[in-house]
Protein backbone atom coordinates (compact mmCIF):
# COMPACT_ATOMS: atom_id res chain seq x y z
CA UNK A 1 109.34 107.96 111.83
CA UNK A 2 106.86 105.27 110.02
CA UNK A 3 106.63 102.13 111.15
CA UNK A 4 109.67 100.25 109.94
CA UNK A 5 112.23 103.17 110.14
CA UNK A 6 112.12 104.72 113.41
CA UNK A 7 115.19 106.40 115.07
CA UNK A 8 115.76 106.42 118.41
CA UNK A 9 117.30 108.60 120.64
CA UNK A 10 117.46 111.17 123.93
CA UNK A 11 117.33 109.87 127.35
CA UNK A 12 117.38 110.20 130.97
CA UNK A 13 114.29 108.23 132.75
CA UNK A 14 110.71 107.53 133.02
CA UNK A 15 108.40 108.76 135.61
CA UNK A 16 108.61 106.20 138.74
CA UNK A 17 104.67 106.32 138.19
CA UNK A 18 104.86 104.41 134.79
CA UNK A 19 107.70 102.45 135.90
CA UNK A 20 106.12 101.03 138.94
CA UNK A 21 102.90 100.41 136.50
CA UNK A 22 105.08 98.04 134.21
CA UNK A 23 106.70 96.35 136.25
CA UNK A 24 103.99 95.27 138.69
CA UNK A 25 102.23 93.79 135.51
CA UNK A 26 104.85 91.12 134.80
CA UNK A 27 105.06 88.45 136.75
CA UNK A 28 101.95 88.00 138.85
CA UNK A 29 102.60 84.97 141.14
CA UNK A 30 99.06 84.13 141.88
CA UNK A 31 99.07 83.18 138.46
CA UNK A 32 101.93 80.50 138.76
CA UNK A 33 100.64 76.52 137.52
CA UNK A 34 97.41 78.27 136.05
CA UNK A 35 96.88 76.71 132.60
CA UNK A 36 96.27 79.58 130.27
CA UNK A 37 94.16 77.62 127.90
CA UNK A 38 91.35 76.97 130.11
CA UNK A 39 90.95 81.02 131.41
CA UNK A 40 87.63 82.73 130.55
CA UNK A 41 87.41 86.17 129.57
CA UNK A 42 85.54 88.62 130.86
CA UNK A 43 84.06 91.00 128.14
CA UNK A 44 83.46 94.43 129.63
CA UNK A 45 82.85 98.04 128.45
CA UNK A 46 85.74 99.55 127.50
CA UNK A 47 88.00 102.09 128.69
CA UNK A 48 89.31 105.05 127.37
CA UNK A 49 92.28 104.92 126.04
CA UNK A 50 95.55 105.51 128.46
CA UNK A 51 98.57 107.09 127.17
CA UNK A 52 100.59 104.34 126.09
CA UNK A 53 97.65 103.50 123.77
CA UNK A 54 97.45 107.35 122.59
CA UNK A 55 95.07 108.58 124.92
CA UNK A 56 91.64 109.82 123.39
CA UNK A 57 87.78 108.60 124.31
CA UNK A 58 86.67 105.42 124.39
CA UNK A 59 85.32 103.95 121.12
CA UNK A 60 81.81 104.96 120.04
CA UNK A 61 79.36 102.18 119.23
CA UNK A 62 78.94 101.44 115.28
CA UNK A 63 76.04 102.78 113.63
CA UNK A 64 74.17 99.46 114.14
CA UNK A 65 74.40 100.28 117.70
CA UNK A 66 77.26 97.62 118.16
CA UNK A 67 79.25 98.36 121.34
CA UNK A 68 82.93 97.45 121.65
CA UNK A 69 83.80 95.06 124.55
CA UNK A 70 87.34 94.65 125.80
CA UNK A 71 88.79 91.88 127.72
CA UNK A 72 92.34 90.86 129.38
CA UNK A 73 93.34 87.98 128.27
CA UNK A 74 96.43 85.68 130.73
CA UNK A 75 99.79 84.54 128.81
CA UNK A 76 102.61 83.70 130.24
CA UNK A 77 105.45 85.98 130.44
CA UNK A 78 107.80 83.35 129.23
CA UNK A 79 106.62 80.73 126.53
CA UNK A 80 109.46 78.33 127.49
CA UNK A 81 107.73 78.62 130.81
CA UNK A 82 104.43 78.11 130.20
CA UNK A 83 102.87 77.47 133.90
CA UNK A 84 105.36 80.63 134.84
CA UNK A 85 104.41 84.14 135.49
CA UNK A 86 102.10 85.89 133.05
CA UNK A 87 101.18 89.15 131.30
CA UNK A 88 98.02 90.47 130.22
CA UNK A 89 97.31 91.39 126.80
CA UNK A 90 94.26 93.69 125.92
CA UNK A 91 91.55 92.76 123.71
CA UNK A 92 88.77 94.32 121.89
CA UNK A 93 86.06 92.73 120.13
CA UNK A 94 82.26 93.82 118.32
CA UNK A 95 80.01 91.01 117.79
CA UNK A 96 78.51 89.88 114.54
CA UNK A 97 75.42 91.15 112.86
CA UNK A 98 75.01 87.76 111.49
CA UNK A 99 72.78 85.03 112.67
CA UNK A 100 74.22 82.11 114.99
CA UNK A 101 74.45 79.44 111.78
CA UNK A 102 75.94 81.81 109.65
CA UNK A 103 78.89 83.47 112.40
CA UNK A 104 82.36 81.63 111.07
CA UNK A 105 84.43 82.77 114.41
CA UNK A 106 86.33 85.44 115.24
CA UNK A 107 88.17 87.32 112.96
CA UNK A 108 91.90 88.67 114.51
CA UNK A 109 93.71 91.73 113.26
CA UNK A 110 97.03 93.25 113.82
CA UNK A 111 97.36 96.59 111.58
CA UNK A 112 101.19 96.57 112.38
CA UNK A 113 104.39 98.59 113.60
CA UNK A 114 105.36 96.61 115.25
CA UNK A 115 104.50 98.91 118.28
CA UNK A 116 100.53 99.74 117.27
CA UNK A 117 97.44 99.43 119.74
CA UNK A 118 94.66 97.36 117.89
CA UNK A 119 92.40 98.09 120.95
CA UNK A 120 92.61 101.52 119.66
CA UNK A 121 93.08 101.02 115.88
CA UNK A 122 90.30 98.68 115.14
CA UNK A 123 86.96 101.10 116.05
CA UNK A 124 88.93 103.53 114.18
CA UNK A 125 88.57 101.72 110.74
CA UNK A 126 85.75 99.28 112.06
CA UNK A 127 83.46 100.92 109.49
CA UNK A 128 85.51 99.97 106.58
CA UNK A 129 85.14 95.89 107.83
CA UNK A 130 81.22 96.03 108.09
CA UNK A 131 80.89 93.56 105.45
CA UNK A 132 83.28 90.77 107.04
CA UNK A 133 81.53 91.48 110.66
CA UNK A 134 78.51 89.87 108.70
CA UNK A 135 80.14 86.70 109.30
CA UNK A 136 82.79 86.93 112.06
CA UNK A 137 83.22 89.00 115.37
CA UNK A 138 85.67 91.54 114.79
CA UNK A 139 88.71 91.24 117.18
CA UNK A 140 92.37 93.07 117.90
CA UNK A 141 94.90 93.12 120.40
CA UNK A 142 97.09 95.32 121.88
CA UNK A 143 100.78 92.48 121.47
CA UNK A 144 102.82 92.52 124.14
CA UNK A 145 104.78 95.42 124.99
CA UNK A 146 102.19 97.39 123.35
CA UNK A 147 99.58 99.76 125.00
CA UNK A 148 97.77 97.88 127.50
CA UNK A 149 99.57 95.01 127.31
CA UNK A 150 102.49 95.46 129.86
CA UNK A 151 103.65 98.22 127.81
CA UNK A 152 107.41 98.92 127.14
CA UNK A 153 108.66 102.10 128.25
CA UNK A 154 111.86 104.16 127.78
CA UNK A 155 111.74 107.65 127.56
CA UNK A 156 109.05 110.57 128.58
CA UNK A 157 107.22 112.77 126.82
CA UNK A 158 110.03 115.46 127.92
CA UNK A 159 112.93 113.20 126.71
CA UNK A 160 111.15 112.33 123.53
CA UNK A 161 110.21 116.20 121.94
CA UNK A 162 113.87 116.75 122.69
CA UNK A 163 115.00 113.71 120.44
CA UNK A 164 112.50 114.44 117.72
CA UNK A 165 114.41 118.10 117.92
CA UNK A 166 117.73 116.83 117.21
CA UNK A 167 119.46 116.02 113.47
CA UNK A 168 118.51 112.72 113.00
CA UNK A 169 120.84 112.66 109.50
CA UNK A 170 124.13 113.74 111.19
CA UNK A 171 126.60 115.75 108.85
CA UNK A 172 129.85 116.04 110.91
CA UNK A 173 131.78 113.98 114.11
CA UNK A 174 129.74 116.32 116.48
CA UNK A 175 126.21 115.37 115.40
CA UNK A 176 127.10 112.00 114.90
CA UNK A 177 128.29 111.84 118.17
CA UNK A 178 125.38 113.16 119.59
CA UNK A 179 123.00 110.92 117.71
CA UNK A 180 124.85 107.62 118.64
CA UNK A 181 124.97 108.79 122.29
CA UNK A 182 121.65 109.36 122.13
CA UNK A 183 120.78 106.85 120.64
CA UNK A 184 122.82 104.70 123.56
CA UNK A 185 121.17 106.65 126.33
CA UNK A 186 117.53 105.81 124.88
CA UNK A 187 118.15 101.94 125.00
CA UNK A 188 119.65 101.88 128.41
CA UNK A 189 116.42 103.56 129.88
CA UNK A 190 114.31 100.36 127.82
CA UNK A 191 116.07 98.66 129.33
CA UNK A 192 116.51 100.25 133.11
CA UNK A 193 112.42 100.63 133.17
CA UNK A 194 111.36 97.54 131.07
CA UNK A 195 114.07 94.84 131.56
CA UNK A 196 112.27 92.31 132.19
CA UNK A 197 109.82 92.30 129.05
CA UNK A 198 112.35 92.80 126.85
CA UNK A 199 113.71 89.43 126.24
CA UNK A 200 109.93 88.40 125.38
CA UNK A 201 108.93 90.66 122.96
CA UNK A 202 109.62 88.76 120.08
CA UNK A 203 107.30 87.75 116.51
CA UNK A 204 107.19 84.05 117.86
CA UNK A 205 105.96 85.38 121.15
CA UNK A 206 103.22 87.27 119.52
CA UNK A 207 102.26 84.51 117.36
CA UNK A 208 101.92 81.90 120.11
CA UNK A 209 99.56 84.60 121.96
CA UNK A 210 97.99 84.20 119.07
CA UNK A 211 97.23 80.50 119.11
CA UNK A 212 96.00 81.08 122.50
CA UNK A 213 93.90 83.44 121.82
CA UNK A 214 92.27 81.55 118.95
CA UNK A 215 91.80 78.68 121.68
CA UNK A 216 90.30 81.08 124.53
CA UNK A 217 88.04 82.70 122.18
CA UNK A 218 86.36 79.12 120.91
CA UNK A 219 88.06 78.74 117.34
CA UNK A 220 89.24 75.54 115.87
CA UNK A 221 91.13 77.27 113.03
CA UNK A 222 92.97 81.12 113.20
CA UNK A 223 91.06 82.83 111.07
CA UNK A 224 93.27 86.12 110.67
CA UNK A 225 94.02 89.66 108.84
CA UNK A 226 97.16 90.81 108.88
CA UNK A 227 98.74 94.64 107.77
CA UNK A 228 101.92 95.54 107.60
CA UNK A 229 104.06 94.23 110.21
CA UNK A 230 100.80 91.78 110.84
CA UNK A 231 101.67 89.93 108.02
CA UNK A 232 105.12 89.42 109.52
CA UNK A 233 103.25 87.75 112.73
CA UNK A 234 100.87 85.88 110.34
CA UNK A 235 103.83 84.41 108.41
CA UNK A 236 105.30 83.24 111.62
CA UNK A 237 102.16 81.98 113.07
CA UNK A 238 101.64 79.77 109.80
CA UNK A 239 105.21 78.39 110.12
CA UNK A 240 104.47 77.54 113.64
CA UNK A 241 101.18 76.41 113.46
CA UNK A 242 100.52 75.59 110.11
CA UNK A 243 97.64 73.10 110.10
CA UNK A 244 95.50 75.94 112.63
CA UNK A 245 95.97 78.03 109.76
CA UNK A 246 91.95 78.87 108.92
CA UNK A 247 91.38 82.00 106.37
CA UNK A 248 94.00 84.70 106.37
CA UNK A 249 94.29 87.73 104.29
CA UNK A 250 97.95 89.50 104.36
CA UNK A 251 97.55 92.94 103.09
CA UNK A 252 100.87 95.49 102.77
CA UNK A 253 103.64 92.39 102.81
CA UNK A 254 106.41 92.43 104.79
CA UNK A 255 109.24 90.63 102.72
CA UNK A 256 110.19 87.48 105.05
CA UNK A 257 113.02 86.98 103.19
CA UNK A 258 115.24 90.31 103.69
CA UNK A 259 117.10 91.32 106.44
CA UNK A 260 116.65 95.08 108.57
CA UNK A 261 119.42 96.35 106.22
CA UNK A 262 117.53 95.03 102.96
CA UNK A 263 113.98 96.35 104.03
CA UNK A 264 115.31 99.70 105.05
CA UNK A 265 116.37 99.86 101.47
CA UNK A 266 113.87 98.74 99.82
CA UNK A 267 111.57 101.34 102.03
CA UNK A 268 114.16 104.24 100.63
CA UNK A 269 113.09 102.88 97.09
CA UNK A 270 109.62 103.08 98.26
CA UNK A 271 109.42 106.40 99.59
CA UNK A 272 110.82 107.80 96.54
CA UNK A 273 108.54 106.18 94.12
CA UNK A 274 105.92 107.45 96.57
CA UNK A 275 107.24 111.21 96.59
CA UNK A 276 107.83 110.71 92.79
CA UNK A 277 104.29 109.58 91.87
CA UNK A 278 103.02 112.84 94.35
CA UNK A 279 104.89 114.95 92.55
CA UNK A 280 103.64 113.33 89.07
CA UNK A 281 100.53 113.75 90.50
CA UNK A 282 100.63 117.71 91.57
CA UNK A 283 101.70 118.99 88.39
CA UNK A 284 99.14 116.63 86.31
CA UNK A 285 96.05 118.56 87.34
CA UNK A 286 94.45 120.36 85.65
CA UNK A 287 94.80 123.30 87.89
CA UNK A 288 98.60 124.93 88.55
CA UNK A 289 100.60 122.88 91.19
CA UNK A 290 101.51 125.47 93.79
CA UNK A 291 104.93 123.31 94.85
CA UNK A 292 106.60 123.23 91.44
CA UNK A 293 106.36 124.01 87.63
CA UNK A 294 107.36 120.36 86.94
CA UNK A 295 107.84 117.07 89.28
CA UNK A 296 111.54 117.40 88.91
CA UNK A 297 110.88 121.15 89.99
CA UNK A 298 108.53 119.97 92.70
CA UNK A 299 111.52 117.52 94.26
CA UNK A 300 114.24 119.63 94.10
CA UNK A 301 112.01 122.47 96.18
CA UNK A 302 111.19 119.64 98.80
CA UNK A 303 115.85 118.93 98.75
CA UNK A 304 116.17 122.86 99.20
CA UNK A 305 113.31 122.86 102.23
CA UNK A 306 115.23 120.06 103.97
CA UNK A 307 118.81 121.35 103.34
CA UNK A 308 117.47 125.32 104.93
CA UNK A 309 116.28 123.15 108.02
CA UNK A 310 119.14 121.53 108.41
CA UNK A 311 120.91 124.55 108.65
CA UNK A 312 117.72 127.27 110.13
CA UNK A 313 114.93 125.49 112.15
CA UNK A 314 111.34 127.86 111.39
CA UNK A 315 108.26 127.96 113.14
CA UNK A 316 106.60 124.86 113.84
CA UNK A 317 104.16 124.65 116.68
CA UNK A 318 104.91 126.51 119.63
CA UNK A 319 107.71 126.04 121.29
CA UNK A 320 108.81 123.72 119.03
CA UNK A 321 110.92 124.30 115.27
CA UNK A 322 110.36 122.60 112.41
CA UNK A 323 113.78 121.06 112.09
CA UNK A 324 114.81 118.95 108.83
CA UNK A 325 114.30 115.69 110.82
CA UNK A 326 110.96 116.68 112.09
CA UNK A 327 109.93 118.13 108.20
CA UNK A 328 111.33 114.54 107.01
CA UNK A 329 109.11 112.56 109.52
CA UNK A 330 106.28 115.11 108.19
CA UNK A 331 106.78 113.99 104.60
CA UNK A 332 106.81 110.15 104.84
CA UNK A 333 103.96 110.07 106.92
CA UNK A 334 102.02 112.00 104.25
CA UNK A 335 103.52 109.70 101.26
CA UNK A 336 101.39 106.42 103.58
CA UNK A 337 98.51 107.56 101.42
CA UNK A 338 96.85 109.40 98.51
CA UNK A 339 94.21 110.86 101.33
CA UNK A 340 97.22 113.17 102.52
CA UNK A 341 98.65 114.16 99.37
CA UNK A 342 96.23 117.51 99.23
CA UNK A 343 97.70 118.05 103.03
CA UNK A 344 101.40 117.58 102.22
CA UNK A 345 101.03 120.05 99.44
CA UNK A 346 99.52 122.33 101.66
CA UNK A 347 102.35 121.98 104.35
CA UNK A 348 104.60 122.43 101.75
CA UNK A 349 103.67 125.69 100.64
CA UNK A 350 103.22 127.19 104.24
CA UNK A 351 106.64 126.06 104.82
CA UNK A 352 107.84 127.72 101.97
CA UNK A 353 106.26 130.74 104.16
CA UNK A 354 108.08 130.03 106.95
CA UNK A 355 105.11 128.45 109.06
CA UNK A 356 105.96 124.98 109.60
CA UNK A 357 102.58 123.83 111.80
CA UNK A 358 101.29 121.58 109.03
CA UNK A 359 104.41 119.58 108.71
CA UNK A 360 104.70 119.40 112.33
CA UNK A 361 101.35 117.89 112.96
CA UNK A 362 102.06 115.23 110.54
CA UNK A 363 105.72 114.75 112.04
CA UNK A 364 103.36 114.12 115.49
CA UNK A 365 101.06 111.67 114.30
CA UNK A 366 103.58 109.74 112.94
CA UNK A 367 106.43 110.15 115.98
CA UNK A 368 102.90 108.76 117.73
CA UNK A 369 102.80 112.35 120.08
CA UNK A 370 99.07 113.82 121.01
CA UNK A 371 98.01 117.26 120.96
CA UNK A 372 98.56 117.43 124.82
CA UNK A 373 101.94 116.39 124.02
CA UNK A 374 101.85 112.98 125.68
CA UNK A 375 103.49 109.93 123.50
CA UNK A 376 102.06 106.64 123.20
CA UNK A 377 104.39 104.03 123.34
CA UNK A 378 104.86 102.99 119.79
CA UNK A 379 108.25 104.02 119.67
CA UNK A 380 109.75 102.52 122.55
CA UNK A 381 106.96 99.11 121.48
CA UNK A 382 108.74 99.34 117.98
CA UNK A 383 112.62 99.14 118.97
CA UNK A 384 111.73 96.83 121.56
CA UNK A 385 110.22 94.11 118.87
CA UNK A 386 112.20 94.91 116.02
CA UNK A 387 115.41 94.74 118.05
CA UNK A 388 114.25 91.63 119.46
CA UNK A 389 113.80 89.79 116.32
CA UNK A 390 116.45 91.22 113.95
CA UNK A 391 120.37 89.61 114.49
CA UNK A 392 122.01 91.85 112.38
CA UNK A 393 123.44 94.86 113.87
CA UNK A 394 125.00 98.16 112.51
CA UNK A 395 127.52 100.76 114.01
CA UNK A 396 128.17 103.93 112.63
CA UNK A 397 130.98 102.70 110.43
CA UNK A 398 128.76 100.33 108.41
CA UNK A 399 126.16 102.94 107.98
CA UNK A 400 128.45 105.56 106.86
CA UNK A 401 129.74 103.15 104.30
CA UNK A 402 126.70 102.06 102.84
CA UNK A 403 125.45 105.60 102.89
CA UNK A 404 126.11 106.14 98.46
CA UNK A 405 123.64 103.36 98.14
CA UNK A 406 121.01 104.90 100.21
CA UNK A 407 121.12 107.92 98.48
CA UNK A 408 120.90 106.41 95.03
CA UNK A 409 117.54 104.50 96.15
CA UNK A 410 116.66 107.94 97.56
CA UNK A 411 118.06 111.61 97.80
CA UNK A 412 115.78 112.64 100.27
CA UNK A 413 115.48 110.02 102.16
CA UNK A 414 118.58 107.54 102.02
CA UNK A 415 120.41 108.74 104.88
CA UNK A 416 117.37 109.00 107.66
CA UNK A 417 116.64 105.43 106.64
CA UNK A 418 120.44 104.66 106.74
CA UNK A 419 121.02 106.29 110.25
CA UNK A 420 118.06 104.26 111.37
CA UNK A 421 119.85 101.35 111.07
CA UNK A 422 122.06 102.34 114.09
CA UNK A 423 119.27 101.79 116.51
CA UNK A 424 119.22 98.20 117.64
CA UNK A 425 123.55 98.66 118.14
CA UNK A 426 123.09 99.13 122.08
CA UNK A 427 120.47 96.82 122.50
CA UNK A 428 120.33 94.51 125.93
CA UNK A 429 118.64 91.48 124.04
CA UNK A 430 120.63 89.76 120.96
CA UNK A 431 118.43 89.58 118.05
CA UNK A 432 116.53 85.99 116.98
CA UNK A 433 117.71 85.88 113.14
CA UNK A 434 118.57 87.90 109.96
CA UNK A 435 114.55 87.29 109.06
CA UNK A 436 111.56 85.37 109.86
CA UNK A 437 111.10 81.62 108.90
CA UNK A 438 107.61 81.69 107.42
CA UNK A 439 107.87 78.53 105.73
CA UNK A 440 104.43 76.84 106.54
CA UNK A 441 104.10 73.58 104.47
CA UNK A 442 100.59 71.96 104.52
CA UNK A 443 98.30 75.08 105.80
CA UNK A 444 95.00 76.30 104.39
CA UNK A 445 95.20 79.18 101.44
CA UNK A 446 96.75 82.70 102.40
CA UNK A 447 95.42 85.60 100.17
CA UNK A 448 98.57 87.51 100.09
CA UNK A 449 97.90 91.19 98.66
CA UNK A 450 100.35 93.30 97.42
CA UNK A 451 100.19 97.25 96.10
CA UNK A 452 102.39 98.45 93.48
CA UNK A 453 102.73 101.68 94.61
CA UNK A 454 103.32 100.67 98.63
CA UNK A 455 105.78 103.21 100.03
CA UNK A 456 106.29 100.89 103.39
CA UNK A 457 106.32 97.51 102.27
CA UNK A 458 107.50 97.63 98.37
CA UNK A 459 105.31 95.58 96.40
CA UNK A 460 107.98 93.24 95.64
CA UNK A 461 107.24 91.71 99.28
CA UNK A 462 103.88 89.94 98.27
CA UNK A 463 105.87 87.97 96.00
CA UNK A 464 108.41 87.16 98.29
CA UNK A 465 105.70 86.20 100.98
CA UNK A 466 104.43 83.67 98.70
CA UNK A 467 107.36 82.11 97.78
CA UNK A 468 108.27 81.63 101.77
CA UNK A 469 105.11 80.27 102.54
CA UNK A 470 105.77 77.48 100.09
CA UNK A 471 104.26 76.05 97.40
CA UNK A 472 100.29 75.84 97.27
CA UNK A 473 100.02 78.13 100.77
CA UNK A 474 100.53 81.54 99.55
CA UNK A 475 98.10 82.78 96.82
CA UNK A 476 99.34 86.70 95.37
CA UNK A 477 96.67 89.52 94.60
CA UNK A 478 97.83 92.64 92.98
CA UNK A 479 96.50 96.11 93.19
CA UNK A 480 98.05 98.40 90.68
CA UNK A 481 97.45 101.87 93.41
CA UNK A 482 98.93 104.17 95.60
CA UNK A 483 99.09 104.09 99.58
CA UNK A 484 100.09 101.71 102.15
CA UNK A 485 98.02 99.05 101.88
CA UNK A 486 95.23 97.67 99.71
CA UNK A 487 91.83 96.79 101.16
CA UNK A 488 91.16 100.29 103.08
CA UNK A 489 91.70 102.14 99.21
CA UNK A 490 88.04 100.96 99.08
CA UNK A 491 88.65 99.43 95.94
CA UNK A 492 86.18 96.76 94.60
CA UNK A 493 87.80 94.05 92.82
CA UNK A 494 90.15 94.30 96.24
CA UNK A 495 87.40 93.79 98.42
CA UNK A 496 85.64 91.72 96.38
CA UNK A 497 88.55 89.30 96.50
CA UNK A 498 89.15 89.54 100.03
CA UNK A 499 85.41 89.41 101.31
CA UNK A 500 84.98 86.13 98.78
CA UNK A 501 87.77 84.69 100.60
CA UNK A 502 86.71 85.59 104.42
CA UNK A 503 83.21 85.09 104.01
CA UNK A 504 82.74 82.42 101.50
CA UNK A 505 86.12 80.72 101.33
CA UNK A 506 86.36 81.36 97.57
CA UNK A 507 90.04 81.62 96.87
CA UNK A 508 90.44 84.08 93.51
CA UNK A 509 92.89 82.79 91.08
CA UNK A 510 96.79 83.24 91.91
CA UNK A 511 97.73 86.04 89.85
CA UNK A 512 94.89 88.30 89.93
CA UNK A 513 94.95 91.84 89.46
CA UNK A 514 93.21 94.46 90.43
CA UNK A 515 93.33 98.16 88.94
């Protein structure tokens, strides 16, 4: 499931390898009375990747020959004990090209989830951020309960392919029983093998990481990028620490002000302006769209795929079936950007054929599963936060009742974002509010960017975001696109806009719009 609608389910318990491995990282009492602030880092090569991160090589230096460094950086386990036990969170950091007078700070990113590694995601798109490394060293973070950084864990890779079998959209007593027992079964293991973390998961414990990171690493001022869920943690970090506040971009906006019943709705809009504008798109070109003779065409075909599957699994990738939740999954994660639109119409027509492999590797990448089959632990990282921070919760009763509404935002994909909502019901830690406070009166600027065509975070967030922030904080960019996200479509005036900002502190008028 993408990042703000993932279902949970299937259970028994983790290896006593990875258990062991979690729990001997919280609470180190050698580190009791140690003030945090004052710790050094020490900048090493780094690793590859372990599994909770995704697994994979370690990073590969940028063309310049600039080599990734990654450090461990001390917080404590419990803010509201701050001389208590700690955790260690993972960093990763490439240096400036820039001369000494002209290097600003560091530069902090967190591409979302919540649940994603930054030690891994950062060299990945490092490329893209060449122009802002001019100025800053380019840092992430694996947040706690993420990767590296005293991971969460639940379930095993085992446990997991047989969740992400099963009928995540449940159409009688029997599935719905199955999916809520499930569902059950998976939070009791989070919280059998990661009890301990759990209750410090939340946004505001990220964001005061944050602060200390910005003090270890020599800054006077944050100076920040937030995507996604990141602009959730920026948010917070501005209401908390407003006058640290240096130059921050938030890119894909997280609307502060709904609740997780309101954003899963407003994602089911999303999606389906996102599988509308692919279908637009298909049958546009000049050449025939092999998927449909018109979008209408082109949407009902994907309804017909989903409702087979539901009833007759095909071939996916062996041993596994494509099943209607795992073709779902597929979809959405395709609809995150225009790059994948030639892919999902390719998956489309094998499964049409009956070969569902395409559709299954893009089910994988976003359920966060390798090609060995080993998970990372985005999944179990995402319930953990979200359930952490979000008050409301939702039995099967509600969700059945506010299913018609789904539906109308979406046919397809209503009731998997519905049925999400079911997730947090079980959970061993109550919930911190309805939504964030990210009221931050007095801070420095905040380029807040927002993408019409945003499938994740509806564009209607940016303007939200603003609002919150309060009245001559938040400054609103729009890009009239397609994707998740602006500044990685590469476009110029985006950039431009952004780059002015990080490197030059020129803030482009509120209101700006970029096409």
């Amino acid at each position: 499931m993408p990042s703000l609608l993932r279902l949970r389910a299937a259970v028994l318990t983790v290896s006593a390898l990875l258990l062991s491995t979690v729990l001997a990282g919280c609470g180190d009492d050698d580190t009791q009375g140690e003030d945090v602030t004052r710790q050094e880092l020490s900048w090493k090569a780094c690793p590859a990747p372990d599994e909770a991160q995704g697994g994979g090589a370690s990073p590969s230096p940028l063309p310049d020959d600039g080599e990734w460094q990654c450090a461990t950086m001390k917080a404590p386990l419990d803010w509201d004990d701050p001389k208590g036990d700690t955790i260690g969170l993972e960093l990763i950091r490439v240096r400036t090209t820039g001369a000494a007078n002209e290097r600003i700070g560091s530069l902090i990113f967190n591409f979302g989830g919540p649940g994603g590694s930054g030690v891994t995601t950062l060299p990945a798109f490092a490329e893209g951020y060449e122009k802002l490394r001019t100025r800053y060293d380019l840092v992430s973070f694996d947040p706690r309960g993420v990767g590296r950084s005293d991971p969460v864990i639940c379930e095993n890779d085992q446990q997991l392919d047989a969740y992400f079998q099963q009928d995540g959209t449940p159409d009688d007593a029997a599935e719905r029983s199955q999916l809520l027992d499930s569902t059950t079964e998976f939070n009791d293991a989070c919280e059998q093998n990661s009890g301990k973390i759990l209750p410090h998961v939340r946004t505001t414990d990220a964001a005061r990481d944050l602060d200390l990171m910005r003090q270890v690493l020599g800054d006077g001022k944050l100076h920040y990028f937030g995507i996604s869920y990141g602009t959730e943690l920026g948010g917070v970090y501005a209401h908390l620490f407003p006058g640290r506040v240096g130059r921050a971009v938030f890119d894909a906006v997280v609307d502060p002000t709904q609740n997780a019943e309101q954003s899963s709705l407003g994602q089911a809009k999303g999606f389906q302006l996102a599988l509308d504008n692919f279908a637009e798109d298909c049958v546009s070109k000049t050449e025939e769209c092999p998927i449909g003779d018109s979008a209408q065409d082109v949407k009902d075909r994907i309804a017909k795929l989903l409702k087979d599957l539901d009833r007759k699994p095909i071939e996916g990738i062996f041993p596994r079936q494509l099943t209607q939740t795992a073709a779902t999954s597929g979809i959405l994660q395709a609809l995150y950007s225009k790059d994948l639109w030639d892919i999902l119409t390719d998956g489309l027509v094998e499964a049409y054929d009956g070969n569902g492999s395409t559709l299954m590797i893009l089910s994988d990448s976003m359920n966060g599963r390798s090609e060995n089959g080993e998970y990372d632990n985005s999944t179990a990282a995402f319930t953990a936060i979200s359930c952490a921070d979000a008050k409301p919760r939702y039995d099967a009763a509600y969700v059945e009742r506010r299913l018609p509404e789904f539906r109308a935002a979406s046919p397809l994909f209503g009731d998997s974002l519905a049925w999400g909502m079911i997730g947090c019901t079980d959970w061993a830690v109550a919930g911190a509010a309805d939504h964030p406070d990210v009221s931050a009166p007095g801070a420095a600027p905040i380029l807040v960017v927002g993408n019409t065509g945003d499938p994740a975070t509806p564009y209607e967030g940016a303007r939200a975001m603003v609002n919150a922030l309060g009245k001559g904080v938040g400054v609103e960019l729009t890009y009239r696109g397609q994707g998740h996200g602006a500044y990685d479509s590469k476009n110029k005036c985006v950039q431009g806009a952004v780059n002015g900002y990080l490197l030059d502190g020129k803030v482009p008028p509120a209101g700006t719009v970029c096409t």
